[in-house]
N, C-alpha and C. Protein backbone atom coordinates (compact mmCIF):
# COMPACT_ATOMS: atom_id res chain seq x y z
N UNK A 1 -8.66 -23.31 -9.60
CA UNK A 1 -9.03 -24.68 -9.83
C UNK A 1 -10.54 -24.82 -9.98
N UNK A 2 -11.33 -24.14 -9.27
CA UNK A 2 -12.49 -24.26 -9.11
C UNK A 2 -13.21 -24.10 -10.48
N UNK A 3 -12.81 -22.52 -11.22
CA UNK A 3 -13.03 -22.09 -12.25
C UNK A 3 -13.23 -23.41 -13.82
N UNK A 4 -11.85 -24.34 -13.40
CA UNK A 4 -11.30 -24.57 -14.33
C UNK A 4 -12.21 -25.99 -14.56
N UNK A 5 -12.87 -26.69 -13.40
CA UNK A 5 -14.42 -27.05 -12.71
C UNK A 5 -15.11 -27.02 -13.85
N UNK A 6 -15.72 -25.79 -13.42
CA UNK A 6 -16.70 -25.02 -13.90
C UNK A 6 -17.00 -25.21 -15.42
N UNK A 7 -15.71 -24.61 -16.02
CA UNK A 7 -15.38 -24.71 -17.84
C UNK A 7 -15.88 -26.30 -18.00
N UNK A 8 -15.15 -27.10 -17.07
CA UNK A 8 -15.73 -28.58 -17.36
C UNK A 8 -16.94 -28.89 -17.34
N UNK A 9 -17.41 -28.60 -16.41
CA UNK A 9 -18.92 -28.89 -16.17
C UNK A 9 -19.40 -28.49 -17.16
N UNK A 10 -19.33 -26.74 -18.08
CA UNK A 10 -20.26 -26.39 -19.04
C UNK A 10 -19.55 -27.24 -20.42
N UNK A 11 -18.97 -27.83 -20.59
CA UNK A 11 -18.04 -28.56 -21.81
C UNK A 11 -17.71 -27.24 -22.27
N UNK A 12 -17.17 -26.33 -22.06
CA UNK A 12 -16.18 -25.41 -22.59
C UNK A 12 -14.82 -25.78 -22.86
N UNK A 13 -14.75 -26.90 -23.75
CA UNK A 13 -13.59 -26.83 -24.05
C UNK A 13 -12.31 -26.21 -24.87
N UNK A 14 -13.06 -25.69 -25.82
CA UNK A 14 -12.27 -24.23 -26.30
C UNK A 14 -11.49 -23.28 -25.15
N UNK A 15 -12.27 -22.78 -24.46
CA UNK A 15 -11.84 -21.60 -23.33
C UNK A 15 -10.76 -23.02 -23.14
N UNK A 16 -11.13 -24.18 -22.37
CA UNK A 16 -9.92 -24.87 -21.28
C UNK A 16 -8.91 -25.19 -22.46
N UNK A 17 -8.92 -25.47 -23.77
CA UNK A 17 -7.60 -25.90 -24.51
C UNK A 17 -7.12 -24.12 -24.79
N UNK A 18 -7.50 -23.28 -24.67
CA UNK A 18 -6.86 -22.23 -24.81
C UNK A 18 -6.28 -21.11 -23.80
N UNK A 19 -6.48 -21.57 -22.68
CA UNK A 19 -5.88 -21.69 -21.48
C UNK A 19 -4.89 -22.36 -21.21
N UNK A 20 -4.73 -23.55 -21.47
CA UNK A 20 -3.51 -24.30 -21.67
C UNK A 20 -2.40 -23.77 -22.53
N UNK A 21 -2.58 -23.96 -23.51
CA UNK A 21 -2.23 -23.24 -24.77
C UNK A 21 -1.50 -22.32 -24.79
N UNK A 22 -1.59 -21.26 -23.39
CA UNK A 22 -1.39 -19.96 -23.64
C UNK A 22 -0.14 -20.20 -22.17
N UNK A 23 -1.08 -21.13 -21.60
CA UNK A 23 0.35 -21.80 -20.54
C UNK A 23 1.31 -21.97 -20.46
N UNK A 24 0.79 -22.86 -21.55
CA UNK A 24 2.47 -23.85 -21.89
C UNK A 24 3.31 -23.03 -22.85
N UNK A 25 2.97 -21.93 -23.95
CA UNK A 25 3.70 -20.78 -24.17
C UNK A 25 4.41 -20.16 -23.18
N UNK A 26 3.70 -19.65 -22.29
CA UNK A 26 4.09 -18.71 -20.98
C UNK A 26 5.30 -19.86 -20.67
N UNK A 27 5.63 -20.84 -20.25
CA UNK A 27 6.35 -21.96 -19.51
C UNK A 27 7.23 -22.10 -20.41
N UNK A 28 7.07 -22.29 -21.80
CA UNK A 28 8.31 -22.47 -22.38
C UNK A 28 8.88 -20.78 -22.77
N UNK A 29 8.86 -20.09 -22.36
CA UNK A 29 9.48 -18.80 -22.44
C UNK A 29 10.07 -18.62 -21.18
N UNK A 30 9.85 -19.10 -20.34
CA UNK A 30 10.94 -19.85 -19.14
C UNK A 30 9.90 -19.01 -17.82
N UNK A 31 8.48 -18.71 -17.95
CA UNK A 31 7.62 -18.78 -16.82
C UNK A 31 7.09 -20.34 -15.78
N UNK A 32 7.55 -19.84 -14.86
CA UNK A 32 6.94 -20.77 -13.85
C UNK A 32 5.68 -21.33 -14.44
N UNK A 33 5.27 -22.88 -14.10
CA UNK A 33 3.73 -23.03 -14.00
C UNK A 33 2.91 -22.29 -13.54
N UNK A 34 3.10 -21.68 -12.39
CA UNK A 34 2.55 -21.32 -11.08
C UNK A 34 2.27 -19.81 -11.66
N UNK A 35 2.89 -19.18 -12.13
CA UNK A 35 3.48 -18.01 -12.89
C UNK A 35 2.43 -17.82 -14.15
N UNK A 36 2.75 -18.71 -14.87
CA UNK A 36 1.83 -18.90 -16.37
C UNK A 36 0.79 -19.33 -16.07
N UNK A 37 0.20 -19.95 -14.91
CA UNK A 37 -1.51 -20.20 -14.45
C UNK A 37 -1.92 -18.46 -14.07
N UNK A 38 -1.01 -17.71 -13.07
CA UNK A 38 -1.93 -16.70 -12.94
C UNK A 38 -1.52 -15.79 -13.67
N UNK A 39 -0.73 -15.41 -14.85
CA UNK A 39 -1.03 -14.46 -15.77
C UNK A 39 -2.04 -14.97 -16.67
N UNK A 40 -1.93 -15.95 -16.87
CA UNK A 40 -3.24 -16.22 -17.82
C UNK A 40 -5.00 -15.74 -17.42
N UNK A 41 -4.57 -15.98 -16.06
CA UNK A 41 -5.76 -15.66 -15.13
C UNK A 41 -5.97 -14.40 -15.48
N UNK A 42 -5.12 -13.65 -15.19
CA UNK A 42 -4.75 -12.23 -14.63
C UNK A 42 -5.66 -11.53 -16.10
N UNK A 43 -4.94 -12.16 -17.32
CA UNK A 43 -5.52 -11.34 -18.57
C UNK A 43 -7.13 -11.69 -18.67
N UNK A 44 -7.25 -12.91 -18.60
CA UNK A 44 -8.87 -12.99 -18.65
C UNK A 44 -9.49 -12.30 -17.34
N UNK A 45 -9.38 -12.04 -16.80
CA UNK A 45 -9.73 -11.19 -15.27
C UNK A 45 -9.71 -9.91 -15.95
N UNK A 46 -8.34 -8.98 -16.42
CA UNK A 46 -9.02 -7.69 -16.39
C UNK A 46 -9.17 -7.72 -17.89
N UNK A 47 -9.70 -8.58 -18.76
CA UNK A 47 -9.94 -8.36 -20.35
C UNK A 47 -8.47 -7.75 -20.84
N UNK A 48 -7.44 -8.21 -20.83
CA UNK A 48 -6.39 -8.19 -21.46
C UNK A 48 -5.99 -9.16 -23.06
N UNK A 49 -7.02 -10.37 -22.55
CA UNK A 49 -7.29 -11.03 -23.78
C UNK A 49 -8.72 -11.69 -23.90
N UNK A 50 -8.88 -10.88 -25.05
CA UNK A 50 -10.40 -10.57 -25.63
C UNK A 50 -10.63 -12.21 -26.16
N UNK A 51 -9.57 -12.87 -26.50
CA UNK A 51 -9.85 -13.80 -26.84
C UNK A 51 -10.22 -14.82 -25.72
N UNK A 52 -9.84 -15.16 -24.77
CA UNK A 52 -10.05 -15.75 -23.63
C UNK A 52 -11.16 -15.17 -22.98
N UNK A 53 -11.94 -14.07 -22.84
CA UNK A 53 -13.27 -13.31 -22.42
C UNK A 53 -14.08 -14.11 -23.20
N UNK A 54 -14.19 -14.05 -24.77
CA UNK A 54 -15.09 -14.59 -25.78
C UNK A 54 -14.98 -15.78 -25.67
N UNK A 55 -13.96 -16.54 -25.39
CA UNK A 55 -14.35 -18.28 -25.31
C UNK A 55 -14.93 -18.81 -23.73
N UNK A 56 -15.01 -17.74 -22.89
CA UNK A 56 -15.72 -18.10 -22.12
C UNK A 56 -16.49 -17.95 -21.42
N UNK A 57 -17.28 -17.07 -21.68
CA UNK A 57 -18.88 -16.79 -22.18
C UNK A 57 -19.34 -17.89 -23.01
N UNK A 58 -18.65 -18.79 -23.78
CA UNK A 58 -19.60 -19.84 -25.05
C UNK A 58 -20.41 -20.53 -24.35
């Protein structure tokens, strides 16, 4: 949650709509919320998606 803060504070809104994005995929493939918040985490944590690293650094 804190993180997700943070993205706000810098107006990163790219990184936060593509975080979502990647959520609500995860959720409709029949992942938990709870589930699809921390794999999403999980890939931007160990650079699993390069794309989510690069939007949030902007």
């Amino acid at each position: 949650m804190e993180e997700g803060l943070e993205d706000v504070k810098r107006g990163n809104n790219t990184h936060i709509l593509q975080e979502f994005i990647l959520m609500g995929a995860l959720v409709g493939k029949g992942y938990s919320p709870e589930r699809a918040y921390e794999t999403v985490e999980e890939w931007e944590r160990t650079g699993e998606s390069k794309l989510l690293q690069k939007s949030k650094n902007m």
